[in-house]
N, C-alpha and C. Protein backbone atom coordinates (compact mmCIF):
# COMPACT_ATOMS: atom_id res chain seq x y z
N UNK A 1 -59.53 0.47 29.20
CA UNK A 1 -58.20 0.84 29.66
C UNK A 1 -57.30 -0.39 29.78
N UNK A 2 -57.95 -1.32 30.27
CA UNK A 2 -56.80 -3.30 30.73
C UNK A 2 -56.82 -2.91 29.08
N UNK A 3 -57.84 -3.17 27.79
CA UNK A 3 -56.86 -3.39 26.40
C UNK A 3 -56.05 -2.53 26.01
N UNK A 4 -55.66 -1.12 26.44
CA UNK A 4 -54.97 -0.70 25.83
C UNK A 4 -53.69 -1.29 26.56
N UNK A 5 -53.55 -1.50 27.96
CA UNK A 5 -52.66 -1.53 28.65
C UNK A 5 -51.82 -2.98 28.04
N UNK A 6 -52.61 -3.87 27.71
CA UNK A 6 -52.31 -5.13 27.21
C UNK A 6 -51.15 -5.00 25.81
N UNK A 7 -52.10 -4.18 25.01
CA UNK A 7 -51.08 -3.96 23.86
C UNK A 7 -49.96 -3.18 24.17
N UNK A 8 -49.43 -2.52 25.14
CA UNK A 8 -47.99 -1.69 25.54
C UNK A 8 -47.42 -2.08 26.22
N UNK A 9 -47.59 -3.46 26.84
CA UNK A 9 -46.89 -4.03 27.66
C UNK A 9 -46.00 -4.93 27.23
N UNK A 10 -45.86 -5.71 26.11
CA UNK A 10 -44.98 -6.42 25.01
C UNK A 10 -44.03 -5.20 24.48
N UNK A 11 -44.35 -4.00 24.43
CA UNK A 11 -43.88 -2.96 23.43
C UNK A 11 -42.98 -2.53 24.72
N UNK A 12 -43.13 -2.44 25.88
CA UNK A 12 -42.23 -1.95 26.89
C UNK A 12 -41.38 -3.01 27.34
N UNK A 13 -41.86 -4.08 27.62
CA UNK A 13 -40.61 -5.10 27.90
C UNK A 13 -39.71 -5.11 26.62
N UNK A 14 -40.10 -5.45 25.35
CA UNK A 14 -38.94 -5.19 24.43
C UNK A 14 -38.14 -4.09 24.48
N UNK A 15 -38.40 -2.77 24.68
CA UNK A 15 -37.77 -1.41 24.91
C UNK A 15 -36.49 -2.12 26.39
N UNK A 16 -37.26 -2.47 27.40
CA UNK A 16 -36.10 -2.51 27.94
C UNK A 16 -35.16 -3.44 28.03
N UNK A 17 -35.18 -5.05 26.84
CA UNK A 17 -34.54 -6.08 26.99
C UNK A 17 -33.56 -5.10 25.60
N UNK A 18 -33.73 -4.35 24.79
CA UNK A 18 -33.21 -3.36 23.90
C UNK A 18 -32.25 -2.79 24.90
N UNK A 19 -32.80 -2.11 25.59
CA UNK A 19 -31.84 -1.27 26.49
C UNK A 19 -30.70 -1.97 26.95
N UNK A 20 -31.20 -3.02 28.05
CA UNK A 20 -30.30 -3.90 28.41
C UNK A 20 -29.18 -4.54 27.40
N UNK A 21 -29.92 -4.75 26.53
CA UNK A 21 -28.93 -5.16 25.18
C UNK A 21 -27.46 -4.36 25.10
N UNK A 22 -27.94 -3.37 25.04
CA UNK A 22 -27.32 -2.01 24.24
C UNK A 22 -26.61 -1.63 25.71
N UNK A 23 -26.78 -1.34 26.55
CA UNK A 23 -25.81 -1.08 27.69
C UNK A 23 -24.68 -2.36 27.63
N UNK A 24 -25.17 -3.52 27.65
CA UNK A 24 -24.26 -4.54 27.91
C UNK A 24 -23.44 -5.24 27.14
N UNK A 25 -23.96 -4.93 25.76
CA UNK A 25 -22.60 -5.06 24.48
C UNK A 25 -21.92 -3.45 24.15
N UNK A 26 -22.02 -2.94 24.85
CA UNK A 26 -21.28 -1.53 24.43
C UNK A 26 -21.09 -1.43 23.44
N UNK A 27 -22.31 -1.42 22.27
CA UNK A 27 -22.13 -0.98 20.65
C UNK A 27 -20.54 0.01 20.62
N UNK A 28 -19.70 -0.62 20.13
CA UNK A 28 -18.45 0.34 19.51
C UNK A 28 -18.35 0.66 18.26
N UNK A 29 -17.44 1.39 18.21
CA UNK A 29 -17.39 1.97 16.38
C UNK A 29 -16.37 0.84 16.18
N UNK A 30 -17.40 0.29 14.95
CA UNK A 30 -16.24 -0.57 14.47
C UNK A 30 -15.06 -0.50 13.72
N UNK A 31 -14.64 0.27 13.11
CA UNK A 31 -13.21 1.33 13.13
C UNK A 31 -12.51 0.48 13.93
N UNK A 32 -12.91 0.52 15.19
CA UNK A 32 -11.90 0.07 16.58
C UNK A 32 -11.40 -0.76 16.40
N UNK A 33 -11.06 -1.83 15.71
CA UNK A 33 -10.62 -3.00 16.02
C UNK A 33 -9.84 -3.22 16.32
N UNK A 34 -9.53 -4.29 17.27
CA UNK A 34 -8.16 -4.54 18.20
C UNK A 34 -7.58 -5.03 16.83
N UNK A 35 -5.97 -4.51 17.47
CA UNK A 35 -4.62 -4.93 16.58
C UNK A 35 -3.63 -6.18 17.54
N UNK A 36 -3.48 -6.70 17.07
CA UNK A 36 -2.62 -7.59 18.09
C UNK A 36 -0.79 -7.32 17.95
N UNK A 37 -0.60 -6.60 16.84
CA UNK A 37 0.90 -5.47 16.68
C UNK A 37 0.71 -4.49 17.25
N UNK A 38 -0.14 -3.58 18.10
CA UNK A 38 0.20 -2.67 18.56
C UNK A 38 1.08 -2.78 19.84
N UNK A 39 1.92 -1.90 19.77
CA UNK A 39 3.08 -1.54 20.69
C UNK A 39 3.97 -2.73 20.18
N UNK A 40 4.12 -3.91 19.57
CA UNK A 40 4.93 -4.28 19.09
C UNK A 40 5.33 -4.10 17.79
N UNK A 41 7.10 -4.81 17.35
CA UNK A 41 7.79 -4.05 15.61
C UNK A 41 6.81 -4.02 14.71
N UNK A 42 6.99 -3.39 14.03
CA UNK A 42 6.61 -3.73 12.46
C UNK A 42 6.61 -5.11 12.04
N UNK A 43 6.35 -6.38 11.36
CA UNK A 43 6.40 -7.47 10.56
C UNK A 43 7.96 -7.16 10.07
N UNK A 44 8.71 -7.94 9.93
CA UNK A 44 9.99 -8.21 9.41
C UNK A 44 9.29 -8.49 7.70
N UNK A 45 10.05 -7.78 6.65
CA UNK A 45 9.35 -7.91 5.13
C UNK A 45 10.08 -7.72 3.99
N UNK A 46 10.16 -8.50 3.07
CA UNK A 46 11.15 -7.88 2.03
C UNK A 46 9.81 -8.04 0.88
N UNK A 47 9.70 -6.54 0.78
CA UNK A 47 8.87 -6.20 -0.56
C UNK A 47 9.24 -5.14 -2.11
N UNK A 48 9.09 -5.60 -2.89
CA UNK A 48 8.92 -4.89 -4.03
C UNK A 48 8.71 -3.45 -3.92
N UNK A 49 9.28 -2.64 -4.41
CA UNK A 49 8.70 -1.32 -4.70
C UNK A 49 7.80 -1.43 -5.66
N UNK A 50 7.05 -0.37 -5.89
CA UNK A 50 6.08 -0.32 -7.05
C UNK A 50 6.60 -0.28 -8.03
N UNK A 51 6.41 -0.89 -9.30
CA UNK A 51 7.18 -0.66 -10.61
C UNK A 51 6.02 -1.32 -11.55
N UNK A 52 5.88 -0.62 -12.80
CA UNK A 52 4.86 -1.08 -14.02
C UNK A 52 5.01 -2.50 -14.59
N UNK A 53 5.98 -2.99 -14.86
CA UNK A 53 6.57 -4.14 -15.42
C UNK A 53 6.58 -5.22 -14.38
N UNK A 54 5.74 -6.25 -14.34
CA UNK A 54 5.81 -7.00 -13.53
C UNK A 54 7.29 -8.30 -13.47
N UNK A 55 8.35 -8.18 -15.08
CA UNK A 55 8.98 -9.03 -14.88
C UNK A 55 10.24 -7.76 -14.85
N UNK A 56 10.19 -6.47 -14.12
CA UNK A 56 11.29 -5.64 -14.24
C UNK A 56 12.04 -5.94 -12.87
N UNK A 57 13.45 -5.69 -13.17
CA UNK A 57 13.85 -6.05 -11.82
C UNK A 57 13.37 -4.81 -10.91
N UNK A 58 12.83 -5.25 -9.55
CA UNK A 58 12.39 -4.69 -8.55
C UNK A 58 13.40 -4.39 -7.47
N UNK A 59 13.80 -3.24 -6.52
CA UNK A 59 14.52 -3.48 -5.53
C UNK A 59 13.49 -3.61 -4.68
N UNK A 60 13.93 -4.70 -3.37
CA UNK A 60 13.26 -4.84 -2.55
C UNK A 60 13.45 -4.14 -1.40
N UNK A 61 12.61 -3.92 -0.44
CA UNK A 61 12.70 -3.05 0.71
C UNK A 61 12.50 -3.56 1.54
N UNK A 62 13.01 -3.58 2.89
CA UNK A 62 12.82 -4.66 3.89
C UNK A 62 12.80 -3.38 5.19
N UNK A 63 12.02 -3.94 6.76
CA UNK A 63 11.71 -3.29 7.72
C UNK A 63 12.73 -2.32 7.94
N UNK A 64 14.11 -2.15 7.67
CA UNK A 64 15.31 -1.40 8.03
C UNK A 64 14.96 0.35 7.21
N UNK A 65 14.26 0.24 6.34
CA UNK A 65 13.76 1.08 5.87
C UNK A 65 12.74 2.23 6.76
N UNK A 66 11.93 1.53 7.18
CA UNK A 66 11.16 2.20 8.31
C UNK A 66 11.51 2.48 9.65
N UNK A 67 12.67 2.31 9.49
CA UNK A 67 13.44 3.07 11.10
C UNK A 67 14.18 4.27 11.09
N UNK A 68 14.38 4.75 12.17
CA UNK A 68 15.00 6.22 12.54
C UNK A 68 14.04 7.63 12.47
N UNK A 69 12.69 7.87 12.42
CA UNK A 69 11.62 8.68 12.51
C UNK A 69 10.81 8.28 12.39
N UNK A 70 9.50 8.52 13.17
CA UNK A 70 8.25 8.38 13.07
C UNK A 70 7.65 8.25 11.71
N UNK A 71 6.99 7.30 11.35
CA UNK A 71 6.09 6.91 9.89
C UNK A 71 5.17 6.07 9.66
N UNK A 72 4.22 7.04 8.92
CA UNK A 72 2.99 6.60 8.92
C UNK A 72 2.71 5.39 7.52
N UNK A 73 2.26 4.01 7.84
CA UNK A 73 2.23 3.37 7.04
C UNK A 73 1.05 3.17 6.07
N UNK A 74 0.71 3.22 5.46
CA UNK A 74 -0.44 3.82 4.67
C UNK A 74 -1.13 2.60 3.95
N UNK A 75 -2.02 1.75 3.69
CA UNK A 75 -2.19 0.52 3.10
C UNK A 75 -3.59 1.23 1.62
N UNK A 76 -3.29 1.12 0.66
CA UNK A 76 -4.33 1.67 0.14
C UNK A 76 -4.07 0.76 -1.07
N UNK A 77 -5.55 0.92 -2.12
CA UNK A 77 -5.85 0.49 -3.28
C UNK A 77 -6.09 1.54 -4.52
N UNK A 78 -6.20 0.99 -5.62
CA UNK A 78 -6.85 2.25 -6.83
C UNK A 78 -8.55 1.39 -6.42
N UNK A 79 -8.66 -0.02 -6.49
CA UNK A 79 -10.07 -0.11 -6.53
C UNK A 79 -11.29 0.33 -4.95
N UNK A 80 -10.23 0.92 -4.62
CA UNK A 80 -10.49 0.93 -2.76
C UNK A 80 -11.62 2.86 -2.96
N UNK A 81 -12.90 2.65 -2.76
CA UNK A 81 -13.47 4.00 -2.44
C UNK A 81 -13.19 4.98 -2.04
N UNK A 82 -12.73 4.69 -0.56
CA UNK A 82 -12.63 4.92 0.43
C UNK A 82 -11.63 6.00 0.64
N UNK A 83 -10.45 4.93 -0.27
CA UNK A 83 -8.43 5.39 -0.15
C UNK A 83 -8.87 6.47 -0.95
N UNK A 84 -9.89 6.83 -2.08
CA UNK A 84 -9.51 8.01 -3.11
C UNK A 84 -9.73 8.78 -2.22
N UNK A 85 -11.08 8.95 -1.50
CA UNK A 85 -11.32 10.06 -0.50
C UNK A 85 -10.36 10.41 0.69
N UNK A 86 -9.93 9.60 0.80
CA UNK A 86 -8.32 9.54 1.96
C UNK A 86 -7.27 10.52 1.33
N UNK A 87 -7.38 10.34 0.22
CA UNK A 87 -5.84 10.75 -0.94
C UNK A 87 -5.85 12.20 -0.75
N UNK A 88 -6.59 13.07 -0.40
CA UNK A 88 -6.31 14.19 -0.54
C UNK A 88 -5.70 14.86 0.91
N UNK A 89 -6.39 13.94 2.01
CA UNK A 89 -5.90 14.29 3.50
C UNK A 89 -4.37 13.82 3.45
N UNK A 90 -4.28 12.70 2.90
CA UNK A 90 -2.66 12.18 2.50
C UNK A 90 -1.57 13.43 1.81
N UNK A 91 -1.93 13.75 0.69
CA UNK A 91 -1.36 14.85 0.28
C UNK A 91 -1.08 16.13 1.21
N UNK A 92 -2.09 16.41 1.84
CA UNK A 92 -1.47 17.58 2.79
C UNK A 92 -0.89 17.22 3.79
N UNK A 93 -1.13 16.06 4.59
CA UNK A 93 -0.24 15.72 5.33
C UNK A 93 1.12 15.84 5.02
N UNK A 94 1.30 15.20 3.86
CA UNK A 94 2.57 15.35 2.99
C UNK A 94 3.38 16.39 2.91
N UNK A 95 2.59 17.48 2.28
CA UNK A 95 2.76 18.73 1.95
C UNK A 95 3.34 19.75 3.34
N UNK A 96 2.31 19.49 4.49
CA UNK A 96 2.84 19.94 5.39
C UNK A 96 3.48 20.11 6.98
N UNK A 97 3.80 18.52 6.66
CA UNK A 97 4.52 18.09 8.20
C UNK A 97 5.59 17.46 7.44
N UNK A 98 6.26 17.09 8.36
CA UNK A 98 7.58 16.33 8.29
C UNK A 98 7.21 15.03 7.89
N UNK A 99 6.32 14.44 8.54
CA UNK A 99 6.06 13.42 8.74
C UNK A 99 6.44 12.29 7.60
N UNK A 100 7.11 11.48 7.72
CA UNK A 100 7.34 10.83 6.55
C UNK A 100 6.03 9.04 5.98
N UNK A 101 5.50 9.14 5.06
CA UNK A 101 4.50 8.45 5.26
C UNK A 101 4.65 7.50 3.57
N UNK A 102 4.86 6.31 4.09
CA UNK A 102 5.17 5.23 3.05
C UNK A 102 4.04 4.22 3.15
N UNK A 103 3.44 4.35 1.50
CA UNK A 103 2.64 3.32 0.49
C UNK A 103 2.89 1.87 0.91
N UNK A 104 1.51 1.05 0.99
CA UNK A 104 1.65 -0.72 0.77
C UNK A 104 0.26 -0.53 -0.17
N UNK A 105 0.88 -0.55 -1.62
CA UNK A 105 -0.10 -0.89 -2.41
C UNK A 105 -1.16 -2.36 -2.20
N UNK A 106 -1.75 -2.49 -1.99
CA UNK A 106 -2.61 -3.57 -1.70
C UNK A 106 -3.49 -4.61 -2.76
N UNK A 107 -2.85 -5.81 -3.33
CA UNK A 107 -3.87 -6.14 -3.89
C UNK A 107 -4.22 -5.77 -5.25
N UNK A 108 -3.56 -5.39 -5.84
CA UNK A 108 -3.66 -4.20 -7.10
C UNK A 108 -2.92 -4.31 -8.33
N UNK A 109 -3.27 -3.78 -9.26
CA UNK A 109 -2.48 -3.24 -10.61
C UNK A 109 -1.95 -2.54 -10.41
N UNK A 110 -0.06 -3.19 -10.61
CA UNK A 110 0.88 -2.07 -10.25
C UNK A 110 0.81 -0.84 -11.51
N UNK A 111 0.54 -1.38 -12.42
CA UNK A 111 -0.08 -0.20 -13.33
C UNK A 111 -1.25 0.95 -13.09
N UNK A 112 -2.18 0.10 -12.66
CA UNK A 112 -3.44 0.95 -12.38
C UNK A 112 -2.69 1.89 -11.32
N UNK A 113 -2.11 1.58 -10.13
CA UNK A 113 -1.82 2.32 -9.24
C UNK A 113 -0.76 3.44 -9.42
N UNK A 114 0.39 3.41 -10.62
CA UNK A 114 0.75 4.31 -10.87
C UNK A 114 0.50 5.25 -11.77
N UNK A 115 -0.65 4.71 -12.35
CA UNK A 115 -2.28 5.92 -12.96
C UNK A 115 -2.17 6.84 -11.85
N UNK A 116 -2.66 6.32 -11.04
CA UNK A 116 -3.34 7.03 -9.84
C UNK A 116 -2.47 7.84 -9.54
N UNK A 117 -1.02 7.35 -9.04
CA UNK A 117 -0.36 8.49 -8.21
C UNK A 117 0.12 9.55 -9.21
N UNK A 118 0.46 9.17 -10.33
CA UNK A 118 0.29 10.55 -11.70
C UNK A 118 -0.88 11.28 -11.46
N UNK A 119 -2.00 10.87 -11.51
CA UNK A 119 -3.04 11.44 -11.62
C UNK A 119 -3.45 12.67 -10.76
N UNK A 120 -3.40 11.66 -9.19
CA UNK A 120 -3.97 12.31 -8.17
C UNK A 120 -2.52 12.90 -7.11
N UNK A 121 -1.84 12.70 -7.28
CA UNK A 121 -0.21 12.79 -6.39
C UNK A 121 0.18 12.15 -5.47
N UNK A 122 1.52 11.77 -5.51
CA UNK A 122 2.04 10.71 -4.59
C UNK A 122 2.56 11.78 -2.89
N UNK A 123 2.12 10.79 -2.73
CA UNK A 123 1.88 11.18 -0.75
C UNK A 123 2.99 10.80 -0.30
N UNK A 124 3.92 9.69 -0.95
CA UNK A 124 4.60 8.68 -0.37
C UNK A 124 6.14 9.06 -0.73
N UNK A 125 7.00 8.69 0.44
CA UNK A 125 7.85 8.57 0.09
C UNK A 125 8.60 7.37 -0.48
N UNK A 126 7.85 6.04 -0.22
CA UNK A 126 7.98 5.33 -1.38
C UNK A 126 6.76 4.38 -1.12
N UNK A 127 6.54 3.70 -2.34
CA UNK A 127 5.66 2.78 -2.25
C UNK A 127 5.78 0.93 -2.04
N UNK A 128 5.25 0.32 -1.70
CA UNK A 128 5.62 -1.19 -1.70
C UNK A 128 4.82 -1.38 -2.24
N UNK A 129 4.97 -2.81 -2.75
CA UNK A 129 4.06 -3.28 -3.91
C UNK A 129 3.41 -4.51 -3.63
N UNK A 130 2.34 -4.97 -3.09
CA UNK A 130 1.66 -5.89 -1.73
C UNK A 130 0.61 -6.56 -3.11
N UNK A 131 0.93 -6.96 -4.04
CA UNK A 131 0.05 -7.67 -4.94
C UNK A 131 -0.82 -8.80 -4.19
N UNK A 132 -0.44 -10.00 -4.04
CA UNK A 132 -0.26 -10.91 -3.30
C UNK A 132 -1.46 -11.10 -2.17
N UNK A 133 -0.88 -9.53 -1.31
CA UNK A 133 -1.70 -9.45 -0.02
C UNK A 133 -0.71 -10.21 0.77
N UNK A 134 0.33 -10.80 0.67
CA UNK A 134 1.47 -11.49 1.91
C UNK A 134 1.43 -10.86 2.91
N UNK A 135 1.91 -9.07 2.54
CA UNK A 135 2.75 -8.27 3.59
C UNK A 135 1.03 -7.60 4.45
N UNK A 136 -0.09 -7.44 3.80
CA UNK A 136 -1.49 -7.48 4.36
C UNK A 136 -1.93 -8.68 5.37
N UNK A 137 -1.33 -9.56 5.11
CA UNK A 137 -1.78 -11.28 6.42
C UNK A 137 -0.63 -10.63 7.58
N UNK A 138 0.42 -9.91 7.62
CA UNK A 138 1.17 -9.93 8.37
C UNK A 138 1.11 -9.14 9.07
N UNK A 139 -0.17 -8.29 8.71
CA UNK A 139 -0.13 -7.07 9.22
C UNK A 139 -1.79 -7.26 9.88
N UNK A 140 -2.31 -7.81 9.37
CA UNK A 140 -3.71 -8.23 9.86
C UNK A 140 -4.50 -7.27 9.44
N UNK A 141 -4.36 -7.00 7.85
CA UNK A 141 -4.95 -5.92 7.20
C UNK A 141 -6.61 -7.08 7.13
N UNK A 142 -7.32 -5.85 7.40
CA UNK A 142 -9.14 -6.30 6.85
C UNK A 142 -9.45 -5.94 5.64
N UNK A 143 -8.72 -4.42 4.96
CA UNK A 143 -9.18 -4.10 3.52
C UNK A 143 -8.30 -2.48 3.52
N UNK A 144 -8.64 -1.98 2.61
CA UNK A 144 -8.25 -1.06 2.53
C UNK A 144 -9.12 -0.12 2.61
N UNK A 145 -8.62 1.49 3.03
CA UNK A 145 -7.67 1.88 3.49
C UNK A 145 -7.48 1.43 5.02
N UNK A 146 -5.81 1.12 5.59
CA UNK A 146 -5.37 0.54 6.70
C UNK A 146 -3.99 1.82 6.91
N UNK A 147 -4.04 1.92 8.31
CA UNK A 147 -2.84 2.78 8.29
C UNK A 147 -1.92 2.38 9.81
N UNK A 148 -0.67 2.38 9.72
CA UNK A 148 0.02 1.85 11.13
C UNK A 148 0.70 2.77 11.12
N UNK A 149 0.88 3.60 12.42
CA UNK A 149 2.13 4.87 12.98
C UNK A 149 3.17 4.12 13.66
N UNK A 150 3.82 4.54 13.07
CA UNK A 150 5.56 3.57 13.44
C UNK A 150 6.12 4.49 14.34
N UNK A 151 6.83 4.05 15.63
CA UNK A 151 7.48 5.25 16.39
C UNK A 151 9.30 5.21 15.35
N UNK A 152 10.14 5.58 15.93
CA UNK A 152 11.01 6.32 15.16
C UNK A 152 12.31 4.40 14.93
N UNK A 153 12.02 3.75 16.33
CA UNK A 153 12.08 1.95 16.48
C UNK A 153 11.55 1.07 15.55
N UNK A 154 10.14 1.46 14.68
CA UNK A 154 9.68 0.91 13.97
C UNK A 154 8.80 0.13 14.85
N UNK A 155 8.00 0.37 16.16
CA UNK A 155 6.92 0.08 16.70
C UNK A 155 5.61 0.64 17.09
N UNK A 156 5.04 -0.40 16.45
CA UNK A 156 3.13 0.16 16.14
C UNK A 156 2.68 0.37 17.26
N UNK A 157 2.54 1.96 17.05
CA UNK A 157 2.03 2.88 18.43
C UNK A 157 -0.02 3.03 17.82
N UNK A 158 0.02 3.22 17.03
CA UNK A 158 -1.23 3.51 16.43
C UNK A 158 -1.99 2.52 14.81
N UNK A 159 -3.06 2.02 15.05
CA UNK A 159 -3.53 1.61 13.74
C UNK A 159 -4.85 1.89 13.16
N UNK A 160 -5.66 2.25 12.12
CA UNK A 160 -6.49 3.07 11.83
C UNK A 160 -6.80 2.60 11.03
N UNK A 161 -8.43 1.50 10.79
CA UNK A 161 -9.12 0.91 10.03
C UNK A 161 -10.00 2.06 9.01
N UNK A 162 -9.70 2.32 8.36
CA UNK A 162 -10.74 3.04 7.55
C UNK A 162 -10.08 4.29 7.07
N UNK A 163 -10.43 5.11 6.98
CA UNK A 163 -10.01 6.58 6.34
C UNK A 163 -9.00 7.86 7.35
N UNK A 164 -7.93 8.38 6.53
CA UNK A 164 -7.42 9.17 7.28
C UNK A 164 -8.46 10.54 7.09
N UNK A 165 -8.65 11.00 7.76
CA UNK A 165 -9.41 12.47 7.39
C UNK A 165 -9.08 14.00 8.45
N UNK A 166 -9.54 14.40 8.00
CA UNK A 166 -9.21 16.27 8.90
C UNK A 166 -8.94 15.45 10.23
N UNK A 167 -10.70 14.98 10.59
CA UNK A 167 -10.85 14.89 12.43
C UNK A 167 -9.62 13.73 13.21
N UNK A 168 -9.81 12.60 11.81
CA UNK A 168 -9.07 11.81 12.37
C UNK A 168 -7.62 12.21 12.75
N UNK A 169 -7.12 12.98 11.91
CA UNK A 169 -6.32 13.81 12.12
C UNK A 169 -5.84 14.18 13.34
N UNK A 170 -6.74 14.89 13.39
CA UNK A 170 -6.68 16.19 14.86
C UNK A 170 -7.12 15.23 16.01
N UNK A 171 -7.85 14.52 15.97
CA UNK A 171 -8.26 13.96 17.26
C UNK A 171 -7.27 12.47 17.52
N UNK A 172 -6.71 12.10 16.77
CA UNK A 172 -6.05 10.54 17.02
C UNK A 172 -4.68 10.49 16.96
N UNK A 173 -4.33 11.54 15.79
CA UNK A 173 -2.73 10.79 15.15
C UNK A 173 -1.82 11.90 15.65
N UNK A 174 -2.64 13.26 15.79
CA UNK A 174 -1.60 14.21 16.41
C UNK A 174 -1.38 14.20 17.50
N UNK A 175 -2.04 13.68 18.43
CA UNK A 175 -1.83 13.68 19.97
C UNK A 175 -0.87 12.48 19.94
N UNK A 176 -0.59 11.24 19.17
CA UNK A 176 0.47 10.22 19.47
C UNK A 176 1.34 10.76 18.76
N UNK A 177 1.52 11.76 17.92
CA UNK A 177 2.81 11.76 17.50
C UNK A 177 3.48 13.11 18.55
N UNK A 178 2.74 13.89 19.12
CA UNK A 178 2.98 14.88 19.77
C UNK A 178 3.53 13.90 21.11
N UNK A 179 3.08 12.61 21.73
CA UNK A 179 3.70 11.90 23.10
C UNK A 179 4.68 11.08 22.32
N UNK A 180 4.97 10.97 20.72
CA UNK A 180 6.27 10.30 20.51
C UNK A 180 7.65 11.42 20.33
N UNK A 181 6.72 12.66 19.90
CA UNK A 181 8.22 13.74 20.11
C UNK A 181 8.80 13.54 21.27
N UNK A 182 7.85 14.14 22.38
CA UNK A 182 8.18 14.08 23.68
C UNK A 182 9.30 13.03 24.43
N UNK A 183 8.53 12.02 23.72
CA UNK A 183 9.50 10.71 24.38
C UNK A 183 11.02 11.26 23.47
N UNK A 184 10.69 11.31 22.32
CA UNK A 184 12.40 11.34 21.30
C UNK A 184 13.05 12.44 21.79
N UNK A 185 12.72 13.31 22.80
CA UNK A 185 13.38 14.81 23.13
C UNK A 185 13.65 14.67 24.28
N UNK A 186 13.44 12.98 25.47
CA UNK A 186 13.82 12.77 26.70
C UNK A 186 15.11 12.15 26.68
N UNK A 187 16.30 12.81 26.86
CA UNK A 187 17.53 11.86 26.86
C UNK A 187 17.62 10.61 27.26
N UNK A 188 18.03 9.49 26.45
CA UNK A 188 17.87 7.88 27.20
C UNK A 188 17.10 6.75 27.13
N UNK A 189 15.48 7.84 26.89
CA UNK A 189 14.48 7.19 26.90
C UNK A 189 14.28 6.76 25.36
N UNK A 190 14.01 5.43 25.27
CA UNK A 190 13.69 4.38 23.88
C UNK A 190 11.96 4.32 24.22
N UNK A 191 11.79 5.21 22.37
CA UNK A 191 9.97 4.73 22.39
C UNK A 191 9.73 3.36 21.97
């Protein structure tokens, strides 16, 4: 009985220096990652729209664009996995809210990417064209897909490492845009 007891006694102290572990770094979903723009503007930016021709003249679009309604900023790739599986929750969003939700191509073939939105359909009401990755350092993009909810001020109420989907949906982005109506329907009050 002492040998068996011998061999389970290494096997139980590790179980509970595990435990201890695991209570005291509070494993999080890493999704989470702190933003250091949230609740503050948008990045001040003058970017390119998407266009095929890299020496075509481009108009540029700068933060003034993203003010006066709530909008969802969308950071995606064609080489990005992730964004294709995103693309279809994008589209209905599209399709059936108000919500107005503008493209930062990331990193990319402005060609390849307007494959894509022929292909698969554009979500966007317009796209920027983030070759570079500039307007991604400013934003403290990690990769794509990246998404920032702009209140109607153009300040990052919400940011979302990874994929938009149904749940994320329902559980994250509708409840802040449902406390940014609220605020926009209180006379006076600035979100």
């Amino acid at each position: 009985m002492k040998r068996n007891a011998r061999l389970y006694v290494p096997l139980a102290v590790f179980v509970v220096i595990v435990g201890f572990g695991y209570a005291g770094f509070e494993l999080n979903d890493p999704r989470q990652l702190p933003s250091a723009l949230l609740e503050k503007p948008f990045p001040e930016f003058s970017a390119p729209l998407l266009a095929e021709a890299p020496g075509q003249q481009q108009a540029l679009v700068t933060r003034e664009a993203l003010l006066g309604a709530p909008v969802l900023v969308n950071v995606w790739a064609t080489w990005c996995v992730t964004c294709k599986a995103e693309h279809a929750e994008l589209m209905r969003i599209a399709r059936e809210t108000g919500l107005r939700i503008v493209g930062v191509n990331y990193k990319d073939s402005p060609r390849a990417a307007l494959r894509w939105l022929a292909d698969y359909g554009d979500p966007y009401e317009f796209t920027l064209q983030d070759s570079d990755g500039s307007l991604g350092v400013e934003l403290g993009v990690y990769g794509a897909p990246e998404s920032f909810l702009l209140d109607a001020n153009g300040i990052i109420v919400y940011k979302r490492v990874g994929d938009i989907n149904p749940v994320i949906w329902e559980r994250e982005i509708l409840p802040v845009l449902g406390r940014l109506e609220v605020l926009m329907l209180q006379p006076g009050v600035n979100t």
